[in-house]
PDB file of N, CA and C in Angstrom:
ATOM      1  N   UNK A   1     117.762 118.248 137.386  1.00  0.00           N
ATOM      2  CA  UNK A   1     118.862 117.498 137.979  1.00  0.00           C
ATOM      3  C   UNK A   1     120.105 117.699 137.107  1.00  0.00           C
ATOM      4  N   UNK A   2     121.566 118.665 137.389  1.00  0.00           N
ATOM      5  CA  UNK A   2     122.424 118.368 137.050  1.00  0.00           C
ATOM      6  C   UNK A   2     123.575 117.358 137.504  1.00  0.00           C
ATOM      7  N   UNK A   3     124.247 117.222 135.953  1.00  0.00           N
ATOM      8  CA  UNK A   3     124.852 116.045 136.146  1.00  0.00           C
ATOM      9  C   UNK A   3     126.202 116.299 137.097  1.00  0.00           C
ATOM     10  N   UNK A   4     126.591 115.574 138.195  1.00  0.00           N
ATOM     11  CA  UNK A   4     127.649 116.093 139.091  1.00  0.00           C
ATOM     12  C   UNK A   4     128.443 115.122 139.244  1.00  0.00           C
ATOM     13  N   UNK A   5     129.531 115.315 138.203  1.00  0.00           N
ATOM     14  CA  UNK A   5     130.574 114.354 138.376  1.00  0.00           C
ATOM     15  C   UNK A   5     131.720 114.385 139.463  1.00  0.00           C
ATOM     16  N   UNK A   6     131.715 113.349 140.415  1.00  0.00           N
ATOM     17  CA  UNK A   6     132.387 112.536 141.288  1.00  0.00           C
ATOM     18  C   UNK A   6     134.047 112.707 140.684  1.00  0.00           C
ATOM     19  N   UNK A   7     134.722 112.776 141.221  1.00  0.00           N
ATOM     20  CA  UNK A   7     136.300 113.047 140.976  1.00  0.00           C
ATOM     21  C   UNK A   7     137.125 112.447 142.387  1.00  0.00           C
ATOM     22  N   UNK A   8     138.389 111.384 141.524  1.00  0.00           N
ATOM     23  CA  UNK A   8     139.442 111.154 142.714  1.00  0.00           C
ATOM     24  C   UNK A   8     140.548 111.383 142.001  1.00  0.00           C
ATOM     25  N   UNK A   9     141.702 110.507 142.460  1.00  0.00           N
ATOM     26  CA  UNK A   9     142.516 110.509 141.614  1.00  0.00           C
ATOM     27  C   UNK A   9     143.015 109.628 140.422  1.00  0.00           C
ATOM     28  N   UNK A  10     142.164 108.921 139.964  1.00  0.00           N
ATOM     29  CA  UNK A  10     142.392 108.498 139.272  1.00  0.00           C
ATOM     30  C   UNK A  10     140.678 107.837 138.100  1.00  0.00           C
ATOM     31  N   UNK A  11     139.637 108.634 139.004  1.00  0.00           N
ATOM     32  CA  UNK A  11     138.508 107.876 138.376  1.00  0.00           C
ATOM     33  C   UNK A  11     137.497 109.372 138.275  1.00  0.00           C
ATOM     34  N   UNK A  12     136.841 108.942 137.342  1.00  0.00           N
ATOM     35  CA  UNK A  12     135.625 110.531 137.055  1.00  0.00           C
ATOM     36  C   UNK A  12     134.563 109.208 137.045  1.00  0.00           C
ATOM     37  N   UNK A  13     133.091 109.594 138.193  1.00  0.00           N
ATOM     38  CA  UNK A  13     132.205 108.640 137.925  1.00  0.00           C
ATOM     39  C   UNK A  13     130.885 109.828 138.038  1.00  0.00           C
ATOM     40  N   UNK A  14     129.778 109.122 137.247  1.00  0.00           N
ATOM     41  CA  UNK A  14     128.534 109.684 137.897  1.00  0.00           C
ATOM     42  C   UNK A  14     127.463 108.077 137.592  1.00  0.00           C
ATOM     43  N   UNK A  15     127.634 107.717 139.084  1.00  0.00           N
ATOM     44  CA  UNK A  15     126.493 106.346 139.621  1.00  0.00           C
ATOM     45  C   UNK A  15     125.388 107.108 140.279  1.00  0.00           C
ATOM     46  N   UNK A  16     124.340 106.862 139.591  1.00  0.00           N
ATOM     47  CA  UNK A  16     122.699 107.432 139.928  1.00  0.00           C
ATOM     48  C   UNK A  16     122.464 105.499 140.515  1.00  0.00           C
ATOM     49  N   UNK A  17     121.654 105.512 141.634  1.00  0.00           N
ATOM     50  CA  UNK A  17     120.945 103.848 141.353  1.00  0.00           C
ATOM     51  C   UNK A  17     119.392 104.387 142.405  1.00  0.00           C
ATOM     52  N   UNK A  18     118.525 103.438 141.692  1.00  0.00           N
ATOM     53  CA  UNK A  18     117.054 103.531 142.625  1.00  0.00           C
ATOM     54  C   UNK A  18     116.977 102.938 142.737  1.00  0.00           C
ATOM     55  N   UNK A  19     116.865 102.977 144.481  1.00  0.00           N
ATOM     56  CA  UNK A  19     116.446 101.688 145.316  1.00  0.00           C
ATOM     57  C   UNK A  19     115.148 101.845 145.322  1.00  0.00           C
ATOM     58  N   UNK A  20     114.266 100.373 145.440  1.00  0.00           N
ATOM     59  CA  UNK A  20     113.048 100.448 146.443  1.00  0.00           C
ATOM     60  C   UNK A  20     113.441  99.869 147.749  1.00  0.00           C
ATOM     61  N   UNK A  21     113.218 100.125 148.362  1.00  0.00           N
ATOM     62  CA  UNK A  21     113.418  99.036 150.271  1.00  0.00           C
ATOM     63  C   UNK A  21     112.123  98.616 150.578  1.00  0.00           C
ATOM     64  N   UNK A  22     111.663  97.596 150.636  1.00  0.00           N
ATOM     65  CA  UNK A  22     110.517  96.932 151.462  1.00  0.00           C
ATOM     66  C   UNK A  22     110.465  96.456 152.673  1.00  0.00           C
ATOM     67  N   UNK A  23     109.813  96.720 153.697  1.00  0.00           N
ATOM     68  CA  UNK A  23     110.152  96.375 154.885  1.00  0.00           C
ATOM     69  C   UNK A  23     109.680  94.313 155.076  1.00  0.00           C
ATOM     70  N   UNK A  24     110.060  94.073 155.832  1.00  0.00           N
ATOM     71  CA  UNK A  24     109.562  92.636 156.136  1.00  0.00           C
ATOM     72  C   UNK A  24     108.165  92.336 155.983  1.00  0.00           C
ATOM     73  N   UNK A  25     107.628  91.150 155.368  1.00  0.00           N
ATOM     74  CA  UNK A  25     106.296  91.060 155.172  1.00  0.00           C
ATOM     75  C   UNK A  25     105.564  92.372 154.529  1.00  0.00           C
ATOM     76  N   UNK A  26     106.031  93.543 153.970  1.00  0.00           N
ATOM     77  CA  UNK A  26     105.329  94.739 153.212  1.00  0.00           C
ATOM     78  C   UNK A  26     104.376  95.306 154.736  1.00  0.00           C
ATOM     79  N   UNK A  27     105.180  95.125 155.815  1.00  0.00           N
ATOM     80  CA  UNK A  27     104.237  96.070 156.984  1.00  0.00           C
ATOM     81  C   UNK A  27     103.810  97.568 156.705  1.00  0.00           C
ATOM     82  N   UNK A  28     102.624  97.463 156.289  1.00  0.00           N
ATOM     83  CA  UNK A  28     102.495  99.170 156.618  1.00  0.00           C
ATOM     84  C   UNK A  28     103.028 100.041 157.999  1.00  0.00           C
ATOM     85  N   UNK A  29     103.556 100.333 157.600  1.00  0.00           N
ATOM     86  CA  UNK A  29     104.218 101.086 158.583  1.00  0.00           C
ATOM     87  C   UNK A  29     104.535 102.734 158.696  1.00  0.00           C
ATOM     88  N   UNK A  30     104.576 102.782 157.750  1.00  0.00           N
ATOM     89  CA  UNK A  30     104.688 104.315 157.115  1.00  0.00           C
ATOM     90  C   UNK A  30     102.897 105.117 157.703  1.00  0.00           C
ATOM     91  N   UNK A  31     101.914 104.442 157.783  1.00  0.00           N
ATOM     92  CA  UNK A  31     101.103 105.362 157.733  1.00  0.00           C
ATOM     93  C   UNK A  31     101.195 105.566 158.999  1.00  0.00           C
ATOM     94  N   UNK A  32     101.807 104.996 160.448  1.00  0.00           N
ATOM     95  CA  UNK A  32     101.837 105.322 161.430  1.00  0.00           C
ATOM     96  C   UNK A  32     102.139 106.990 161.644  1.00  0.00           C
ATOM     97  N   UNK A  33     101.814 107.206 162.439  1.00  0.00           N
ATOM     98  CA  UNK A  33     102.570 109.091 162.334  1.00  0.00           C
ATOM     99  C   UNK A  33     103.392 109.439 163.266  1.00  0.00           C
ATOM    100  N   UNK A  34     104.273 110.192 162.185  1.00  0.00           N
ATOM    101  CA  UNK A  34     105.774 110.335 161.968  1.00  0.00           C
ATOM    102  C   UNK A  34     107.117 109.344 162.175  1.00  0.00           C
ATOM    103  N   UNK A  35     106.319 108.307 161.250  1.00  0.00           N
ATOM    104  CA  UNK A  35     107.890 107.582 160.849  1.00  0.00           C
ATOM    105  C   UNK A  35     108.432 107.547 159.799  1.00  0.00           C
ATOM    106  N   UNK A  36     107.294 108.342 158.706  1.00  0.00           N
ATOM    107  CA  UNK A  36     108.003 108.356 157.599  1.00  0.00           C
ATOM    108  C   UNK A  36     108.907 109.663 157.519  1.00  0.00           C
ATOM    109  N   UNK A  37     108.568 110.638 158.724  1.00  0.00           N
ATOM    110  CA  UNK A  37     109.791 111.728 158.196  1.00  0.00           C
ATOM    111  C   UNK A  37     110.811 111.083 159.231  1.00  0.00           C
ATOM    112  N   UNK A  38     110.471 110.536 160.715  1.00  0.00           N
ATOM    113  CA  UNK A  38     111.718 110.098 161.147  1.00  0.00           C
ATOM    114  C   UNK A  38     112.580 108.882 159.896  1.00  0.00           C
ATOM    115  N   UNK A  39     112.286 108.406 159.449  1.00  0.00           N
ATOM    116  CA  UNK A  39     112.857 107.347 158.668  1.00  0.00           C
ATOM    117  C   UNK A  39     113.498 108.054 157.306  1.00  0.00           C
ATOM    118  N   UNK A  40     113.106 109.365 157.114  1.00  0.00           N
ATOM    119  CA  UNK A  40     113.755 109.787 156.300  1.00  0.00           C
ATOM    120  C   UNK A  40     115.249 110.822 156.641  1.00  0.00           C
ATOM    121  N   UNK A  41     114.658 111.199 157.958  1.00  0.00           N
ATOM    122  CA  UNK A  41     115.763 111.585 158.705  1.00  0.00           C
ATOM    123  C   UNK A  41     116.923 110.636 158.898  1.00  0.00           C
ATOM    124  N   UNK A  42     116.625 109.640 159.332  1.00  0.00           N
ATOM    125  CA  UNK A  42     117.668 108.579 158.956  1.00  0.00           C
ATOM    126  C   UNK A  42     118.423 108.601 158.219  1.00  0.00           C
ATOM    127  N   UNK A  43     117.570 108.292 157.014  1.00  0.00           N
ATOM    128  CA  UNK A  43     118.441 108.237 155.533  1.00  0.00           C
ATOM    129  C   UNK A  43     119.585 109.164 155.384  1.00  0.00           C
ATOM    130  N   UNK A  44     118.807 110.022 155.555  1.00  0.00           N
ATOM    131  CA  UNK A  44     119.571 111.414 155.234  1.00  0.00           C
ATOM    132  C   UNK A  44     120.764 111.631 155.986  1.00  0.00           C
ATOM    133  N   UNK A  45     120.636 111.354 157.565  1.00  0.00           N
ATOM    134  CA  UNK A  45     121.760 111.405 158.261  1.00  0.00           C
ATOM    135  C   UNK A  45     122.984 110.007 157.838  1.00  0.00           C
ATOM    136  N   UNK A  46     122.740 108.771 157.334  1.00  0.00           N
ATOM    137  CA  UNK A  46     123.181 107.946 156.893  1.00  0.00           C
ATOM    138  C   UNK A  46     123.941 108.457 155.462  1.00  0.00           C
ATOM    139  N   UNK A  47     123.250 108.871 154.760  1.00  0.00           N
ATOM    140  CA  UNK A  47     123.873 109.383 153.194  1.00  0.00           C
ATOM    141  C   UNK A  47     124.968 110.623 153.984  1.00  0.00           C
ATOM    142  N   UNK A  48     124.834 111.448 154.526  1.00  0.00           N
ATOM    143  CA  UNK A  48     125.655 112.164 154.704  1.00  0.00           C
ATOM    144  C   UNK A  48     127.340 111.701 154.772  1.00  0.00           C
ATOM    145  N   UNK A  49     127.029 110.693 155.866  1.00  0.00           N
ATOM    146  CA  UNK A  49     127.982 109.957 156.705  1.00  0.00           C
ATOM    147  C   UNK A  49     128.677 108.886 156.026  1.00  0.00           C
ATOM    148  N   UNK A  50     127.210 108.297 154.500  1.00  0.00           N
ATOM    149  CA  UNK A  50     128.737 107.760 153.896  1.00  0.00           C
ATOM    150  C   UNK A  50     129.086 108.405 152.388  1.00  0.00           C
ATOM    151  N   UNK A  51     128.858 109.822 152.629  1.00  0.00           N
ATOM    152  CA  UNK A  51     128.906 110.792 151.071  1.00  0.00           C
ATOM    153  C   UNK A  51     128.423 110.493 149.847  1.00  0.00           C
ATOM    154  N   UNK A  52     127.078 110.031 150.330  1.00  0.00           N
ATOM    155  CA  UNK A  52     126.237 109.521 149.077  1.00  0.00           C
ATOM    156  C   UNK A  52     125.405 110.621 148.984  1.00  0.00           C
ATOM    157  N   UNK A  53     125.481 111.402 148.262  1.00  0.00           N
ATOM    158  CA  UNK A  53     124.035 112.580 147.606  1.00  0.00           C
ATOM    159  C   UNK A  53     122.485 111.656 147.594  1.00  0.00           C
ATOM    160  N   UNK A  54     121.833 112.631 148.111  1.00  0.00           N
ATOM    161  CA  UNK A  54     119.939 111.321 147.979  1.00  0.00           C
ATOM    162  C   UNK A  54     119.763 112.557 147.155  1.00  0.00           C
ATOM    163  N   UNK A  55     119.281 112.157 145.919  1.00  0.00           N
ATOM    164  CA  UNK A  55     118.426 113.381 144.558  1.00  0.00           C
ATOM    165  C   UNK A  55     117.065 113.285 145.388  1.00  0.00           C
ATOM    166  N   UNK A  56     116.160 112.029 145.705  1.00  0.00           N
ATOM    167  CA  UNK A  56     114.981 112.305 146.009  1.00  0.00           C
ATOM    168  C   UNK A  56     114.407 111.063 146.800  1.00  0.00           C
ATOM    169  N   UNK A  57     113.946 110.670 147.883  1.00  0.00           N
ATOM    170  CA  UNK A  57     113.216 109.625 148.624  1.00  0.00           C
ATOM    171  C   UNK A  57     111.722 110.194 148.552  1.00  0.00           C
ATOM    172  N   UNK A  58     110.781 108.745 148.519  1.00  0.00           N
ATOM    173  CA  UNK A  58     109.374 108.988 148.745  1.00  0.00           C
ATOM    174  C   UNK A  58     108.976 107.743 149.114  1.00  0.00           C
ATOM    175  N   UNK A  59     107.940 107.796 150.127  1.00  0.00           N
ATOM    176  CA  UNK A  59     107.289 106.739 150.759  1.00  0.00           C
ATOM    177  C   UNK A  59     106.102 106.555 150.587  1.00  0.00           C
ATOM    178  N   UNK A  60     105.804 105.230 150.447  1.00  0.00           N
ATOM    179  CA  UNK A  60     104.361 104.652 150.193  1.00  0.00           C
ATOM    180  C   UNK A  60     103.909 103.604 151.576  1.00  0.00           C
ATOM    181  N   UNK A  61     102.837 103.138 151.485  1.00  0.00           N
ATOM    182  CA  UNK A  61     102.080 102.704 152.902  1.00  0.00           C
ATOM    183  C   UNK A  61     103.565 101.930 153.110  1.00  0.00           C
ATOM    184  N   UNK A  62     103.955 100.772 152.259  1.00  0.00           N
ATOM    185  CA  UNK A  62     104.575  99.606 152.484  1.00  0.00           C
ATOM    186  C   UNK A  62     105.849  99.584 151.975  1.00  0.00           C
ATOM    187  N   UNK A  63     106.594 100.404 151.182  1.00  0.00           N
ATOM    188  CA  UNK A  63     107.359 100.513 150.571  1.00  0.00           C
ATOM    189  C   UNK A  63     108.036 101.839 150.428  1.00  0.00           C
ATOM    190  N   UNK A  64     109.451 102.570 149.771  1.00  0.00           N
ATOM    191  CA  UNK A  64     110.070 103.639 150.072  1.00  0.00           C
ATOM    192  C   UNK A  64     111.512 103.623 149.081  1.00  0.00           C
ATOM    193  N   UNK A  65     110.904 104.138 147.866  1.00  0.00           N
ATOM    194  CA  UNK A  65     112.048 104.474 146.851  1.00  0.00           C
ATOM    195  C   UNK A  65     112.852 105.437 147.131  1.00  0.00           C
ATOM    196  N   UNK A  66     114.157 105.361 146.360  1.00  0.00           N
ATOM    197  CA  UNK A  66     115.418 106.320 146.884  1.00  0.00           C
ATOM    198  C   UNK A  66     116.412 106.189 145.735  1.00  0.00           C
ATOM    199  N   UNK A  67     116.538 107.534 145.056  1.00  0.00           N
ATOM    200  CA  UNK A  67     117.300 107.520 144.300  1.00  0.00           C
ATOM    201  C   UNK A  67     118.355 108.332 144.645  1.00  0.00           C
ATOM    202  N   UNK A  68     119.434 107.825 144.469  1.00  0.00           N
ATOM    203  CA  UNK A  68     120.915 108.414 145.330  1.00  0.00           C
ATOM    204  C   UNK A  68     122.142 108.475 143.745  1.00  0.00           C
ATOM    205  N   UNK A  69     123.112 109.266 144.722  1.00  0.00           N
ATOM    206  CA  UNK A  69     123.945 109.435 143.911  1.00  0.00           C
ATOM    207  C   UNK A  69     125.162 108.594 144.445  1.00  0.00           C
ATOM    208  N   UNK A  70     126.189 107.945 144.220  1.00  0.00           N
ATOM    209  CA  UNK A  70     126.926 107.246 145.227  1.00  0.00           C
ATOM    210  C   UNK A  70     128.400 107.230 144.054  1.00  0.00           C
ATOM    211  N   UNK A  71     128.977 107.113 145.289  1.00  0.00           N
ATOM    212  CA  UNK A  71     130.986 107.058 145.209  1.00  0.00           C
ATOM    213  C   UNK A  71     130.680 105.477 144.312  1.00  0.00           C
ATOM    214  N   UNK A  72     131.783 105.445 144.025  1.00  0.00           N
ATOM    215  CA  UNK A  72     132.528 103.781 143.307  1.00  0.00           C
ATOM    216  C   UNK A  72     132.876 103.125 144.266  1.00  0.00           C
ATOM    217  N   UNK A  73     133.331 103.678 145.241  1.00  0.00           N
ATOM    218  CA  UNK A  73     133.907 102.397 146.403  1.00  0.00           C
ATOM    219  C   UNK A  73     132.496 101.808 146.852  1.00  0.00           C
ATOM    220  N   UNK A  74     131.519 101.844 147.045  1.00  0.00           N
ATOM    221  CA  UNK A  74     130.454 101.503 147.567  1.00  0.00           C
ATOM    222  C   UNK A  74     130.004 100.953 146.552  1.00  0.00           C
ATOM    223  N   UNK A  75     129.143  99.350 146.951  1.00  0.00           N
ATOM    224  CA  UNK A  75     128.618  98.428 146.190  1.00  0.00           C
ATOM    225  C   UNK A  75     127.112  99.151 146.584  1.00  0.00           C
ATOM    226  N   UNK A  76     126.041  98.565 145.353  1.00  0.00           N
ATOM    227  CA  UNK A  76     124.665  98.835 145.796  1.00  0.00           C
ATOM    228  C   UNK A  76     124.400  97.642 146.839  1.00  0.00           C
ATOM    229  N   UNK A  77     124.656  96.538 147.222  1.00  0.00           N
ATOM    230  CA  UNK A  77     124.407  96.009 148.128  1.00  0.00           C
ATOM    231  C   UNK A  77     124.701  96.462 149.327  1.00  0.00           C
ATOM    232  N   UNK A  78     126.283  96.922 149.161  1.00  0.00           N
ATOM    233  CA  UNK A  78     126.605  97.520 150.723  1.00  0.00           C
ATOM    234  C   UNK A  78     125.960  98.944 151.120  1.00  0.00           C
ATOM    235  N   UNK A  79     125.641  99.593 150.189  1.00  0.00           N
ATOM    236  CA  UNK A  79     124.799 100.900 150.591  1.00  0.00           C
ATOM    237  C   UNK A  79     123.142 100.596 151.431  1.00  0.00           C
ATOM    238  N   UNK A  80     122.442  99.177 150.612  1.00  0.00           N
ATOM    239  CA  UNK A  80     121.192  98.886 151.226  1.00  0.00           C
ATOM    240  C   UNK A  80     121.785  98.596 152.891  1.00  0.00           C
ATOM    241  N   UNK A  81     122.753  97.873 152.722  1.00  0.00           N
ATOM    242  CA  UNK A  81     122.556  96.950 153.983  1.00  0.00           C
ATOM    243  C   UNK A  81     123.279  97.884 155.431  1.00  0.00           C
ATOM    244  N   UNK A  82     124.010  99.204 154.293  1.00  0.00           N
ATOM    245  CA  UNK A  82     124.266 100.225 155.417  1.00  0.00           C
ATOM    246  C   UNK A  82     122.432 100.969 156.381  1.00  0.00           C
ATOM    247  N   UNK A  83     122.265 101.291 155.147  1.00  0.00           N
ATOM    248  CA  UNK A  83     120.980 101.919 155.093  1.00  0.00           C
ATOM    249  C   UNK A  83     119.901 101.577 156.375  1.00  0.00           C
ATOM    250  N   UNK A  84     119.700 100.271 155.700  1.00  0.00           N
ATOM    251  CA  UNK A  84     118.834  99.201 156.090  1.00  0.00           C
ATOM    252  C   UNK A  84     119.133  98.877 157.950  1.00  0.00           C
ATOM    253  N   UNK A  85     120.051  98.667 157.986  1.00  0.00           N
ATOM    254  CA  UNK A  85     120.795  98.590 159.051  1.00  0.00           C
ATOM    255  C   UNK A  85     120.897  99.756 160.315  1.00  0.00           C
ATOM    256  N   UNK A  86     120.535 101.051 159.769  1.00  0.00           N
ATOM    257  CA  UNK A  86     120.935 101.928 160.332  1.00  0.00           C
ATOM    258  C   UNK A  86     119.665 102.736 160.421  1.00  0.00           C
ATOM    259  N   UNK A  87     118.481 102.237 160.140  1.00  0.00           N
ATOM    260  CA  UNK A  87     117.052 102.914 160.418  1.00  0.00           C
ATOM    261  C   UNK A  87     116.476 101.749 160.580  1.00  0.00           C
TER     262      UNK A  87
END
């Protein structure tokens, strides 16, 4: 993983953050088949759209870590609840 510093005009950042996301009640849900690549398709189309780099997502029965790279204007709350919201 190189380090890829973020540039505007007036700020140089590099924000790494790992999420976990848990779904409601820890539903397994993931072992159903194919929602964990549709759900990653998601992501992915979501990070694009709000120019957040994903270094790496992985899913477990109940749960689904995500480590991203993200702008300064974006809070880690508002990135979940984009996220979250949008798959």
């Amino acid at each position: 993983m190189e380090n890829k510093y973020r540039h505007t005009n007036t700020t140089v950042s590099l924000i790494y953050y790992h999420f976990v996301f848990c779904p409601r009640y820890r539903r397994k849900f993931f072992l159903i088949s194919n929602v964990e690549k549709r759900f990653k398709e998601l992501v992915k189309i979501k990070c694009k759209e709000l120019e957040i780099e994903m270094i790496a997502i992985e899913c477990d029965k109940d749960h689904s870590h995500m480590f991203l790279n993200c702008p300064t204007a974006l809070s880690p709350s508002g990135i979940m609840q984009q996220i979250k919201g949008y798959t």
